[in-house]
C-alpha atoms as a PDB file:
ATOM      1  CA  UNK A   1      93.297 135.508 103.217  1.00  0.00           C
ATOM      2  CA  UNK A   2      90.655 132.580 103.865  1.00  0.00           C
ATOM      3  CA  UNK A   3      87.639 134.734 105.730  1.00  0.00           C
ATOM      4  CA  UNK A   4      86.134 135.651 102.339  1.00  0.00           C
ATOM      5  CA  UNK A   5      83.809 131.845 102.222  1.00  0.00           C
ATOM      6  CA  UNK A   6      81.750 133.299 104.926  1.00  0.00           C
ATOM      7  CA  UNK A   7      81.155 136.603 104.032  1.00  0.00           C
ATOM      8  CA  UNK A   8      79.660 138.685 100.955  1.00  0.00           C
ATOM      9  CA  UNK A   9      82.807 141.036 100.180  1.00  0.00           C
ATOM     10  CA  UNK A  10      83.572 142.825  96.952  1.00  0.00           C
ATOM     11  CA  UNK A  11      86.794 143.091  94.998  1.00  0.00           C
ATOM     12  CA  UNK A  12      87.597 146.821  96.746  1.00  0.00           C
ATOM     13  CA  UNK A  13      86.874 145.204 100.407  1.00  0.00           C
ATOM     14  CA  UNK A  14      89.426 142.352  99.938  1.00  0.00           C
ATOM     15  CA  UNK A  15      92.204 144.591  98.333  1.00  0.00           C
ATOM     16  CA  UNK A  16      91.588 147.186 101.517  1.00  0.00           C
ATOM     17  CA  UNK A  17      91.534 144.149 103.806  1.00  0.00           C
ATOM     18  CA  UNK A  18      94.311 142.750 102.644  1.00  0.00           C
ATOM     19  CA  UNK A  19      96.689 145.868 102.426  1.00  0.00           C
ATOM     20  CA  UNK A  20      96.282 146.233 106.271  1.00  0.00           C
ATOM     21  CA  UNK A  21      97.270 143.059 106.511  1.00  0.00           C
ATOM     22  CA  UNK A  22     100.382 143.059 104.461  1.00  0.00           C
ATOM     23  CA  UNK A  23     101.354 146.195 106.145  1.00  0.00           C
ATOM     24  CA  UNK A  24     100.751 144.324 109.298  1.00  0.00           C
ATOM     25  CA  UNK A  25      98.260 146.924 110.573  1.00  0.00           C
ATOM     26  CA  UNK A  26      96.869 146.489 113.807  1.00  0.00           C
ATOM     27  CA  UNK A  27      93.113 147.733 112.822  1.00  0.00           C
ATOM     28  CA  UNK A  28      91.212 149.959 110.452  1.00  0.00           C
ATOM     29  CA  UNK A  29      88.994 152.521 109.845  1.00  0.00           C
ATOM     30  CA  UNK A  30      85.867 151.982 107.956  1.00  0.00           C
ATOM     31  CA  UNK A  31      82.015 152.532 107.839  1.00  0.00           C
ATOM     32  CA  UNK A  32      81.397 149.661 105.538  1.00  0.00           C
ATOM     33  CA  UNK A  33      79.828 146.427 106.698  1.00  0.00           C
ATOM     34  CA  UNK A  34      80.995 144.489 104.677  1.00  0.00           C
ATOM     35  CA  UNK A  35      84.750 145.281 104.730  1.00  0.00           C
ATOM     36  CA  UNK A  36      84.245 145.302 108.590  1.00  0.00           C
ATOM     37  CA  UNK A  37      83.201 142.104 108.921  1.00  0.00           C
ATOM     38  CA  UNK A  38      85.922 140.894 106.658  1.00  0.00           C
ATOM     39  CA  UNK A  39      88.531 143.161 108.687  1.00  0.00           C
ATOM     40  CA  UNK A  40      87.577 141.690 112.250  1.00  0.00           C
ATOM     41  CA  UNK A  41      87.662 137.699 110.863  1.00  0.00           C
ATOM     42  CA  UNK A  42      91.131 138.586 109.788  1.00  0.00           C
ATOM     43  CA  UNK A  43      92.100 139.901 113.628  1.00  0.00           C
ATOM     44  CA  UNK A  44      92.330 143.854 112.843  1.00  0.00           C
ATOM     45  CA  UNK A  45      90.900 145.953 115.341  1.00  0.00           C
ATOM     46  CA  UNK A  46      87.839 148.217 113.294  1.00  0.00           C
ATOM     47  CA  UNK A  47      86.536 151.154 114.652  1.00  0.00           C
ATOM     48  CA  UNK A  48      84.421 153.246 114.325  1.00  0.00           C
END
């Protein structure tokens, strides 16, 4: 993953992040700003 320069993420957001990616999710649930801002630079759909 290469988003994080650009963004103030913690340890917890990454991991998350990066699971959906593995798992080759197409988006992901969350209410955090941080791990949504993370989520859409690495193409997942986020919702709410």
């Amino acid at each position: 993953m290469h988003a994080t320069t650009g963004c103030v993420c913690r340890a917890l957001d990454v991991l998350h992040v990066a699971a959906a990616v593995i798992v080759k999710a197409k988006g992901m649930l969350t209410f955090d700003k941080h791990q949504r801002e993370l989520a859409k630079a690495e193409g997942l759909e986020v919702a709410p």
